[in-house]
PDB file of N, CA and C in Angstrom:
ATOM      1  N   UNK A   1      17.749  -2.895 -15.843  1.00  0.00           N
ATOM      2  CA  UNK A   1      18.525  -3.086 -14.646  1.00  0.00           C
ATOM      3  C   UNK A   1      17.975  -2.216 -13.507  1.00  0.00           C
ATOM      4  N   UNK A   2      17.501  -1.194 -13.669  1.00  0.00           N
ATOM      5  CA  UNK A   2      16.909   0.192 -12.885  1.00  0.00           C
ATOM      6  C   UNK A   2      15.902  -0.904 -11.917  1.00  0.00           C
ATOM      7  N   UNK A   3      14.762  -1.363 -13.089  1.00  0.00           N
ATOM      8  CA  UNK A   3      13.892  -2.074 -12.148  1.00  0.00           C
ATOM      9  C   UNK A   3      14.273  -3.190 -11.838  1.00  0.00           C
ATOM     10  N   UNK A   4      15.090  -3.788 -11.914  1.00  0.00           N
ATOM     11  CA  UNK A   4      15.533  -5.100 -11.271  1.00  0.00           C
ATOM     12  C   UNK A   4      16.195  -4.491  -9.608  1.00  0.00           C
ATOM     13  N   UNK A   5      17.454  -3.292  -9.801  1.00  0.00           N
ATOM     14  CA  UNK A   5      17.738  -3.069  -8.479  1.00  0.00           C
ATOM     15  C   UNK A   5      16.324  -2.544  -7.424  1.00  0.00           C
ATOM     16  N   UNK A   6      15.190  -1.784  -8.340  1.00  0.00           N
ATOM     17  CA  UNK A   6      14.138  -1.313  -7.548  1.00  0.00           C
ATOM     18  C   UNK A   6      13.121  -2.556  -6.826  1.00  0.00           C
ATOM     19  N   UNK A   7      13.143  -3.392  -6.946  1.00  0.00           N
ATOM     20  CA  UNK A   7      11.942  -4.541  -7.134  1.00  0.00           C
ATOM     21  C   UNK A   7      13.125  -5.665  -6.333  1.00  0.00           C
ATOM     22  N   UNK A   8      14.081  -5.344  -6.102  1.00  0.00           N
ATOM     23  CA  UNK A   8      15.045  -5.682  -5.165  1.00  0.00           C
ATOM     24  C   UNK A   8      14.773  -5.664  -3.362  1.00  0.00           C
ATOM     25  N   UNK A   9      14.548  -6.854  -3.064  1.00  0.00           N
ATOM     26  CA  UNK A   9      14.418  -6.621  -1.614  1.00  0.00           C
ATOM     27  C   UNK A   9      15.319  -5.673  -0.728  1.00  0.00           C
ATOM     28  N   UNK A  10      14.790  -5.007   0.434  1.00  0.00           N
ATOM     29  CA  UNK A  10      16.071  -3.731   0.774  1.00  0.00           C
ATOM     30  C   UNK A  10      16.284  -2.707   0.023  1.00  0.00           C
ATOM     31  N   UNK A  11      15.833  -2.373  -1.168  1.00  0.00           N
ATOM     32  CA  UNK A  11      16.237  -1.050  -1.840  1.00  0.00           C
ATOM     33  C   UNK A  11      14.986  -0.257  -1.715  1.00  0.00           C
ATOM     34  N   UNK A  12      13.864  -0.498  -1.368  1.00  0.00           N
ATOM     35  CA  UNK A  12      12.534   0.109  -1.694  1.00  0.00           C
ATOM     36  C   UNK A  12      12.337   0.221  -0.259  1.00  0.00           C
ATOM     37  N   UNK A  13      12.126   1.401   0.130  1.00  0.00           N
ATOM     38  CA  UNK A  13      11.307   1.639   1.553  1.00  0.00           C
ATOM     39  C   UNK A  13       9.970   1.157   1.445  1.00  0.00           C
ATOM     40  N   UNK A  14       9.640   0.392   2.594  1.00  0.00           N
ATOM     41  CA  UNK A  14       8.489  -0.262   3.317  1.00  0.00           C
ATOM     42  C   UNK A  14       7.374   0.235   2.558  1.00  0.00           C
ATOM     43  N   UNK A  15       6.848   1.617   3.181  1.00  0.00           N
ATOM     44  CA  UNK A  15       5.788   1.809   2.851  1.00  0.00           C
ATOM     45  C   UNK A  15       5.404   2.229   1.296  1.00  0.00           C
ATOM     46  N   UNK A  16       6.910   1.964   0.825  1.00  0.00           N
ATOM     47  CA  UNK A  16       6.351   2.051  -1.596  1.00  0.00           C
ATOM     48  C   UNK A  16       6.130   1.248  -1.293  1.00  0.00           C
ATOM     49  N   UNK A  17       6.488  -0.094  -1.033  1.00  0.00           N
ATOM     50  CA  UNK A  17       6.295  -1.287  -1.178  1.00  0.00           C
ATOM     51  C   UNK A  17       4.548  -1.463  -1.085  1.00  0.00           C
ATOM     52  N   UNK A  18       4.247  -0.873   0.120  1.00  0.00           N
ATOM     53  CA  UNK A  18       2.770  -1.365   0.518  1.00  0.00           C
ATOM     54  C   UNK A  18       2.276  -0.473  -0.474  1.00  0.00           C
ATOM     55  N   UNK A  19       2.284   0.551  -0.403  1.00  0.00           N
ATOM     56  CA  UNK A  19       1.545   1.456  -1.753  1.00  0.00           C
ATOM     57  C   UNK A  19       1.284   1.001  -3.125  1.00  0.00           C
ATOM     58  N   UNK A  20       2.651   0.092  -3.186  1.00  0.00           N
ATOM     59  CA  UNK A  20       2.166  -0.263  -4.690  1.00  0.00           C
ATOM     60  C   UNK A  20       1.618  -1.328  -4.669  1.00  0.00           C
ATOM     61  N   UNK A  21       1.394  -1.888  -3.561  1.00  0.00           N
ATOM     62  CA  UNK A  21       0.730  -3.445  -3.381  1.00  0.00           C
ATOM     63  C   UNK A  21      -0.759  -3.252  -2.940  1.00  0.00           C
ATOM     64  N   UNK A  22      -1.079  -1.891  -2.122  1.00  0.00           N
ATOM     65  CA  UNK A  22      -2.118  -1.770  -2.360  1.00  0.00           C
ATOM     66  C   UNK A  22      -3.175  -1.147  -3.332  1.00  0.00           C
ATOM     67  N   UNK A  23      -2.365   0.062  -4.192  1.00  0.00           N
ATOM     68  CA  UNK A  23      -2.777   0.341  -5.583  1.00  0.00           C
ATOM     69  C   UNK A  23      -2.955  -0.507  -6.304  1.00  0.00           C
ATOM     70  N   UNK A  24      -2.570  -1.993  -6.517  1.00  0.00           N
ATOM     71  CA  UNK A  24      -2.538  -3.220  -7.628  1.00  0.00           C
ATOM     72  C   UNK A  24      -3.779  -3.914  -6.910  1.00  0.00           C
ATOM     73  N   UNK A  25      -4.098  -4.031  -5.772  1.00  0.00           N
ATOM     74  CA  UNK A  25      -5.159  -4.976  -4.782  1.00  0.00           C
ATOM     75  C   UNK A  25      -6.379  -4.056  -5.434  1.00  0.00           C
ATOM     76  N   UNK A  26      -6.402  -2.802  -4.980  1.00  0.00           N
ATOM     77  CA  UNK A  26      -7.323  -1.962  -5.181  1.00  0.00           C
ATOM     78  C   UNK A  26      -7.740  -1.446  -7.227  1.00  0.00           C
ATOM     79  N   UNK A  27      -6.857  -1.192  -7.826  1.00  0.00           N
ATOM     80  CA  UNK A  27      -7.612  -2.001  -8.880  1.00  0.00           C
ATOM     81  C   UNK A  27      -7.956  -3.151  -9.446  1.00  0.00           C
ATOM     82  N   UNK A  28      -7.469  -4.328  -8.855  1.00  0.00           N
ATOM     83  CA  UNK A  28      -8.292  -5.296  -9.064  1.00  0.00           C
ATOM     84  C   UNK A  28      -9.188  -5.773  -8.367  1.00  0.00           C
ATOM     85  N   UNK A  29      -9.642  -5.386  -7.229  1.00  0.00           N
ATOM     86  CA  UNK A  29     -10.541  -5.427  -6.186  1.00  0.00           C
ATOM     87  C   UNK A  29     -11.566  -4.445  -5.793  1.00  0.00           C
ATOM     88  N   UNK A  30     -10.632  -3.739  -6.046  1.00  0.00           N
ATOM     89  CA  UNK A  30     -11.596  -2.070  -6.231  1.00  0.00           C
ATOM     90  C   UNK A  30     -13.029  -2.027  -5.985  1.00  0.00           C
ATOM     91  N   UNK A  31     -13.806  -1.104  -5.306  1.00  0.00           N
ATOM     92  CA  UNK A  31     -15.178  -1.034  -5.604  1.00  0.00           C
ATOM     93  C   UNK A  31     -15.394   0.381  -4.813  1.00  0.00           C
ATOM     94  N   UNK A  32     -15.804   0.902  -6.176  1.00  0.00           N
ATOM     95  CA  UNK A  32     -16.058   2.539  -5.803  1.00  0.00           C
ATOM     96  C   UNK A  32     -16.892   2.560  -4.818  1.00  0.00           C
ATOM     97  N   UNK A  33     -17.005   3.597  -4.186  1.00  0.00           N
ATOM     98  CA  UNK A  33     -17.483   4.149  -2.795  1.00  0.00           C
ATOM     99  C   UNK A  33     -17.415   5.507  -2.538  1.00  0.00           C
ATOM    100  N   UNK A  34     -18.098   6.557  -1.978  1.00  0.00           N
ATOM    101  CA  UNK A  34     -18.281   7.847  -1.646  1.00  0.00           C
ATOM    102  C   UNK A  34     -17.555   8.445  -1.952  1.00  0.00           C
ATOM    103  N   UNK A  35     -15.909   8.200  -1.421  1.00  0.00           N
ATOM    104  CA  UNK A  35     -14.704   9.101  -1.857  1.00  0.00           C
ATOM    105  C   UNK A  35     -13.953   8.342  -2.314  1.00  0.00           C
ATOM    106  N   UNK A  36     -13.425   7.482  -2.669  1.00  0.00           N
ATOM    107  CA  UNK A  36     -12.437   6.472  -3.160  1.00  0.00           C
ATOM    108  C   UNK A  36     -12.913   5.146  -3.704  1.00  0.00           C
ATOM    109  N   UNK A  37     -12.024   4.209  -3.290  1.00  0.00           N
ATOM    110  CA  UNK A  37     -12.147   2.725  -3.782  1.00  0.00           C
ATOM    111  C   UNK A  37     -11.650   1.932  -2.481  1.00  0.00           C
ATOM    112  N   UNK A  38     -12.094   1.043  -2.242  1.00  0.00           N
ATOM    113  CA  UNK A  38     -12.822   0.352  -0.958  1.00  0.00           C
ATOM    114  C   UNK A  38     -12.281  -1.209  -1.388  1.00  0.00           C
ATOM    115  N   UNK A  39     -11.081  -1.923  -1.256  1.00  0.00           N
ATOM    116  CA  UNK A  39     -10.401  -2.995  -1.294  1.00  0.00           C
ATOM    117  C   UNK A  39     -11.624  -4.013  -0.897  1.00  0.00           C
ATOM    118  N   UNK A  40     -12.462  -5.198  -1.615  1.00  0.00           N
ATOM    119  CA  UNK A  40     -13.157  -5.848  -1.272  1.00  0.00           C
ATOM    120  C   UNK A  40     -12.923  -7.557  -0.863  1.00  0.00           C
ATOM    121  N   UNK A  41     -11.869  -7.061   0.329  1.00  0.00           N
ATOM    122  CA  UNK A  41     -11.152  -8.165   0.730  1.00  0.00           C
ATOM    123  C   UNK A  41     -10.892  -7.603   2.242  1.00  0.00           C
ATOM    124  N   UNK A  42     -11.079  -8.982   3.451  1.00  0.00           N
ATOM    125  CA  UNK A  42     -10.712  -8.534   4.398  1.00  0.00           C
ATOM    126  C   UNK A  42      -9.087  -8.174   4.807  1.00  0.00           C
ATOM    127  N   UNK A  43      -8.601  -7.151   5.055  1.00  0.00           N
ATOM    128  CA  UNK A  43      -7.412  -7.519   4.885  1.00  0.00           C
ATOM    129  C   UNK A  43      -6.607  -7.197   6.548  1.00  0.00           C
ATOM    130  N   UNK A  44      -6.010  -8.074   7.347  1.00  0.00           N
ATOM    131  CA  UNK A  44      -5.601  -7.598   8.357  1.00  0.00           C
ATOM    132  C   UNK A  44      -3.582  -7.343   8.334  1.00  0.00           C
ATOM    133  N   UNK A  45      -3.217  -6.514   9.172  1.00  0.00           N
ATOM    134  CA  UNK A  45      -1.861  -6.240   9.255  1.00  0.00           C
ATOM    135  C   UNK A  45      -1.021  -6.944   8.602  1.00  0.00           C
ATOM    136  N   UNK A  46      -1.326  -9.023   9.642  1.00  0.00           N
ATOM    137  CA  UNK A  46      -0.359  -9.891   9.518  1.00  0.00           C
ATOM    138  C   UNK A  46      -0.209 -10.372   7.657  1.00  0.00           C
ATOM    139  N   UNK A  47      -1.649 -10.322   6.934  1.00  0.00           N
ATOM    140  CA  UNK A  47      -1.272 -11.013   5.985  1.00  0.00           C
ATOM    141  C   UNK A  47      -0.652 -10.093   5.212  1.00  0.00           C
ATOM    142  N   UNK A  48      -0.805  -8.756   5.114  1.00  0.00           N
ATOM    143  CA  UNK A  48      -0.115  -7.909   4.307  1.00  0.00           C
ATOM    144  C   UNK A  48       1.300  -7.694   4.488  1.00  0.00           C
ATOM    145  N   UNK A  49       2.106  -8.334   6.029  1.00  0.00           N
ATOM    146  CA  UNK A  49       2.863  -8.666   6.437  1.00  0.00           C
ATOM    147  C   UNK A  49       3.402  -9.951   5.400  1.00  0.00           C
ATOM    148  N   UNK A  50       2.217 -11.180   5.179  1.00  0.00           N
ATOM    149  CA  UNK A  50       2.764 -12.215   4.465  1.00  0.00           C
ATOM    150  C   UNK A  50       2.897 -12.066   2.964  1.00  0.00           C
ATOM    151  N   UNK A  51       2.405 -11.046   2.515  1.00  0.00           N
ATOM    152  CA  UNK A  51       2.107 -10.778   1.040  1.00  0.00           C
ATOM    153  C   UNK A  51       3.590  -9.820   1.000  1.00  0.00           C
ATOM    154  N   UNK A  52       3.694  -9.472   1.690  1.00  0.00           N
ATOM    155  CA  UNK A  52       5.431  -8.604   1.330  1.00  0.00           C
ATOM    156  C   UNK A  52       6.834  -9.154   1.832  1.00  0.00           C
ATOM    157  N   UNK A  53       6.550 -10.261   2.578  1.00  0.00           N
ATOM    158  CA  UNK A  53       7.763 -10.818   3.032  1.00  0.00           C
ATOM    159  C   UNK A  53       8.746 -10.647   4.765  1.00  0.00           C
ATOM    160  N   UNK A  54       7.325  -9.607   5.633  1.00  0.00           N
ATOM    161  CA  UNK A  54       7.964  -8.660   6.189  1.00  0.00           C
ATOM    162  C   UNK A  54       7.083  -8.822   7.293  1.00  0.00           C
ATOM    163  N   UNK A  55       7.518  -8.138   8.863  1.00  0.00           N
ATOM    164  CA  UNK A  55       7.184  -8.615   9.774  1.00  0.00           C
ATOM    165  C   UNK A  55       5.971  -7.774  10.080  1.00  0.00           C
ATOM    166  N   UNK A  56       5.030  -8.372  10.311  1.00  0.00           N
ATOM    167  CA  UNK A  56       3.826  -7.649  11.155  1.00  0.00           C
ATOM    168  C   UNK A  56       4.403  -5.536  11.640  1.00  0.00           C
ATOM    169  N   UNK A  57       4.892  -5.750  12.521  1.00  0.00           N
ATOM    170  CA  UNK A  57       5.548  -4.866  13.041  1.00  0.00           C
ATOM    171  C   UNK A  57       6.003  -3.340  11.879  1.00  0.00           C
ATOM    172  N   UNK A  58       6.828  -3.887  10.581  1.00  0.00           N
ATOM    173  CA  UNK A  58       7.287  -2.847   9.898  1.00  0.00           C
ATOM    174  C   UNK A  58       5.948  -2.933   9.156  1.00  0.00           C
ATOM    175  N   UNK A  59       5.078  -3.353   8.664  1.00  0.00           N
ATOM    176  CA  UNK A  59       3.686  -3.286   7.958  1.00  0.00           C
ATOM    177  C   UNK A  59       3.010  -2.066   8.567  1.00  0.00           C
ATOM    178  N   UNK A  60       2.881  -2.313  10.228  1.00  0.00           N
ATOM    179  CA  UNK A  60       1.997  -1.120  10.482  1.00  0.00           C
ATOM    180  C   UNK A  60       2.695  -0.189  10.565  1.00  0.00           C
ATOM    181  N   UNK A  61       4.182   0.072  10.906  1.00  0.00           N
ATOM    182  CA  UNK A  61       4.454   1.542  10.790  1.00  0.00           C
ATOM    183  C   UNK A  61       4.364   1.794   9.146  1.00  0.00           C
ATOM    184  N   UNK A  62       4.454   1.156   7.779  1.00  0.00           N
ATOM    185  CA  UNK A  62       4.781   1.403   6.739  1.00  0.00           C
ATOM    186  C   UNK A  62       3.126   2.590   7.028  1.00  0.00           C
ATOM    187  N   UNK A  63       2.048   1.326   7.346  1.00  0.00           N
ATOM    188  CA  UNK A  63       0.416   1.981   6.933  1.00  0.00           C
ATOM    189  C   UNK A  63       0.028   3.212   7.785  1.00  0.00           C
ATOM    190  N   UNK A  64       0.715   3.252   8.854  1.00  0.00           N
ATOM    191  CA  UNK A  64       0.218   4.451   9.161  1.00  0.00           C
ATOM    192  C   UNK A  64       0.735   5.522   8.959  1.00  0.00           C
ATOM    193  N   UNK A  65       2.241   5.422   8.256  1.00  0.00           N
ATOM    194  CA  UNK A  65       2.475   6.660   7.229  1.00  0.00           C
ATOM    195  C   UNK A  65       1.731   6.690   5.891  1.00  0.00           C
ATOM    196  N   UNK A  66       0.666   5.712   5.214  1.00  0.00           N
ATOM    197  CA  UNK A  66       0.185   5.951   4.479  1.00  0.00           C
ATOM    198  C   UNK A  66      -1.069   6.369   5.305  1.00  0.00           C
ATOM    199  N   UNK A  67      -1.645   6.351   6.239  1.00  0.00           N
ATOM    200  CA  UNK A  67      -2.374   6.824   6.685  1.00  0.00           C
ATOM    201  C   UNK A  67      -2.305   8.517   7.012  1.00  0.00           C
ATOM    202  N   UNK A  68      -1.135   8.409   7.636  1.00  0.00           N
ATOM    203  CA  UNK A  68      -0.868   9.924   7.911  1.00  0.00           C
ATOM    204  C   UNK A  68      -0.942  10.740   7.086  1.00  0.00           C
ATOM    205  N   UNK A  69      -0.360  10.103   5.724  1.00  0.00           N
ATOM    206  CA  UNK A  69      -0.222  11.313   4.301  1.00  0.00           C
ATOM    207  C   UNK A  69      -1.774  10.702   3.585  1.00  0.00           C
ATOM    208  N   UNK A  70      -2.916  10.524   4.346  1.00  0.00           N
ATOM    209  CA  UNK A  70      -4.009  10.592   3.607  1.00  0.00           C
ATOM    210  C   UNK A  70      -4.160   9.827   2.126  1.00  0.00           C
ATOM    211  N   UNK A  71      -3.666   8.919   2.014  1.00  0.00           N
ATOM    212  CA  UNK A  71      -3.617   8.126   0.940  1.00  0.00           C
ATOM    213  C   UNK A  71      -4.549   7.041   0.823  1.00  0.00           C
ATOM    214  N   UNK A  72      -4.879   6.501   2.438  1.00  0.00           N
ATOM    215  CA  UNK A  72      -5.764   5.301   2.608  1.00  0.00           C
ATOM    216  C   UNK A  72      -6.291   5.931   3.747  1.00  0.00           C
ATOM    217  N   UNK A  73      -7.641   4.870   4.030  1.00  0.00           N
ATOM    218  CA  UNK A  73      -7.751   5.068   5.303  1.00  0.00           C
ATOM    219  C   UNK A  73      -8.444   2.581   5.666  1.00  0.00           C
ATOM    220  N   UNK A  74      -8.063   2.817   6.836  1.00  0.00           N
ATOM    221  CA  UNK A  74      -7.859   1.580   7.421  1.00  0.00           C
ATOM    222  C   UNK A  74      -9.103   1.594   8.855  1.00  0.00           C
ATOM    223  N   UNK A  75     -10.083   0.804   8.962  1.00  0.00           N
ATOM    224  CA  UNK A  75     -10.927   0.297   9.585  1.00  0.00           C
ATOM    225  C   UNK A  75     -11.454  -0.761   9.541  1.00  0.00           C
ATOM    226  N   UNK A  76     -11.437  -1.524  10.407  1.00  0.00           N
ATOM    227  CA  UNK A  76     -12.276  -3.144  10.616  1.00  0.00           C
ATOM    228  C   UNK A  76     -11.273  -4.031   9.614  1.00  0.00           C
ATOM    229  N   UNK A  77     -10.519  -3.786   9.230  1.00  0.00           N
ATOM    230  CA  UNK A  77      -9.877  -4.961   8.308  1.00  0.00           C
ATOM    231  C   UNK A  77     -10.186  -4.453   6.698  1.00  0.00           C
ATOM    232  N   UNK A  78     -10.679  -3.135   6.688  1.00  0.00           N
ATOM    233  CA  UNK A  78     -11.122  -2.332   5.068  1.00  0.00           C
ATOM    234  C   UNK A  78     -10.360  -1.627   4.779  1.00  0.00           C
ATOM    235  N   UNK A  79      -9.715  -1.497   3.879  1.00  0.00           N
ATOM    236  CA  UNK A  79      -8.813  -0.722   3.528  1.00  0.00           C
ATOM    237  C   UNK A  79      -9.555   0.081   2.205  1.00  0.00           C
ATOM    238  N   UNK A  80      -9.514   1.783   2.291  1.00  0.00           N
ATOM    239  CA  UNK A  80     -10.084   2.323   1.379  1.00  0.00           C
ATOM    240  C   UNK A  80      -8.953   3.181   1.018  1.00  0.00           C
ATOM    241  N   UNK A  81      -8.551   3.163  -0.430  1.00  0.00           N
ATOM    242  CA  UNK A  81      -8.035   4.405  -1.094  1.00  0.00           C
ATOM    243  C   UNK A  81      -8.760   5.465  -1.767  1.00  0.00           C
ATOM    244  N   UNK A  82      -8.008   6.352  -1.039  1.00  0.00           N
ATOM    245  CA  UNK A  82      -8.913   8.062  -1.508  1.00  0.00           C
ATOM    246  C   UNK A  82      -8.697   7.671  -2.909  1.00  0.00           C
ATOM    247  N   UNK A  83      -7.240   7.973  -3.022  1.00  0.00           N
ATOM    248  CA  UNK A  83      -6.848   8.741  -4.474  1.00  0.00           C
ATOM    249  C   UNK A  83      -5.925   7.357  -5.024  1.00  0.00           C
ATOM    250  N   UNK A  84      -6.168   6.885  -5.984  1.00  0.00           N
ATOM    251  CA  UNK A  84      -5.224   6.056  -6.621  1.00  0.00           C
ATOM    252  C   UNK A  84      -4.220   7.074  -7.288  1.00  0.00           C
ATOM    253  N   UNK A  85      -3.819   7.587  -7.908  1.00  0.00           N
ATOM    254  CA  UNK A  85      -3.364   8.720  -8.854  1.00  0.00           C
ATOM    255  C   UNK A  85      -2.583   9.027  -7.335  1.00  0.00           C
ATOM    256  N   UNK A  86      -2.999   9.475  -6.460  1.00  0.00           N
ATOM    257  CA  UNK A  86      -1.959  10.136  -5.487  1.00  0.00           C
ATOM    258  C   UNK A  86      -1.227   8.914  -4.739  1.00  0.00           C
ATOM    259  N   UNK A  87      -1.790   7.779  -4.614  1.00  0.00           N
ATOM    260  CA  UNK A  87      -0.892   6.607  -4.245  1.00  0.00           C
ATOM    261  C   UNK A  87      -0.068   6.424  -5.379  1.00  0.00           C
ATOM    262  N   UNK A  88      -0.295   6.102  -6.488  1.00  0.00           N
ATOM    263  CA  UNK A  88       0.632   6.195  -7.659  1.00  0.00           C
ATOM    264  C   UNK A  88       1.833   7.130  -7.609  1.00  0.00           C
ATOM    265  N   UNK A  89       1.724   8.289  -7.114  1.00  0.00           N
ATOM    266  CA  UNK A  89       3.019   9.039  -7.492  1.00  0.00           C
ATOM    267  C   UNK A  89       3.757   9.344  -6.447  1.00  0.00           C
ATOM    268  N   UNK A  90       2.889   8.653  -4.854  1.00  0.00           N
ATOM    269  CA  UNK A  90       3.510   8.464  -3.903  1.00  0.00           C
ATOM    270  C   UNK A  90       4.485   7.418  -4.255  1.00  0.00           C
ATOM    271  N   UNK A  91       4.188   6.131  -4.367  1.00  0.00           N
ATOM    272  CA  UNK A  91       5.489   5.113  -4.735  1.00  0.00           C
ATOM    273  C   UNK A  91       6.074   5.200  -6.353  1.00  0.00           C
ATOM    274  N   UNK A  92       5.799   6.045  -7.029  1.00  0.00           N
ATOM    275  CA  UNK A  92       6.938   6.179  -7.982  1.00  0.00           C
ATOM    276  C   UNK A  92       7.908   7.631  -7.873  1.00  0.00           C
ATOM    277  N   UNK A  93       7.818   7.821  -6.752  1.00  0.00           N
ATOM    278  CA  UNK A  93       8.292   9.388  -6.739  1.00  0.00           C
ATOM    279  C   UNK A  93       9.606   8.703  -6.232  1.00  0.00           C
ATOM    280  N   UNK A  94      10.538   9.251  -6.664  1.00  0.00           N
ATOM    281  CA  UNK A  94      12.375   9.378  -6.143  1.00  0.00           C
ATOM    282  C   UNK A  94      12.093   8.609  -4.729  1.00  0.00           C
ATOM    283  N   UNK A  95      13.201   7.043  -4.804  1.00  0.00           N
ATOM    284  CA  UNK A  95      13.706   6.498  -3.200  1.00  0.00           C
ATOM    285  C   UNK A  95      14.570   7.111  -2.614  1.00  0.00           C
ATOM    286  N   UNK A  96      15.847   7.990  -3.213  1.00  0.00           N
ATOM    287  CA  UNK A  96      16.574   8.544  -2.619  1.00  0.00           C
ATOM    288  C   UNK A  96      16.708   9.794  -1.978  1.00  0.00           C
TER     289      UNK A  96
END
């Protein structure tokens, strides 16, 4: 029941949401690179917008708090994760 209310639209702040959607993209897409793993897909705002259900608008504020806390970094439509392990315990850490 825990994960049914979590995986619940509205109960999960924005940016777990993108975290764990981009931790799942990025190991299956993954391709190591200098410091991280390097999403080998173009990916822009709107569709990550369509892949979560959610408007353009709350997407980029979600990413640039993952940006801010150094988790990803975002250029040209590339999305690279430093640390999987630290995106990981970013979206499983306590919603409340």
């Amino acid at each position: 029941m825990y994960r049914q209310l979590k995986n619940a639209t509205g109960v999960i702040r924005m940016e777990k949401r993108l975290a764990a959607k981009l931790w799942k993209l990025s190991k299956d897409y993954g391709v190591l690179c200098d410091n991280g793993l390097v999403i080998n897909m173009n990916i822009s705002i709107t569709y990550l917008a369509d892949l979560l259900g959610s408007k353009r608008e709350t997407i980029s504020r979600a990413l640039k708090i993952l940006l801010n806390e150094n988790l990803i970094e975002y250029e040209d439509k590339k999305i690279k994760v430093i640390s999987q392990e630290k995106l990981a315990e970013f979206f499983k850490a306590p919603w409340f």
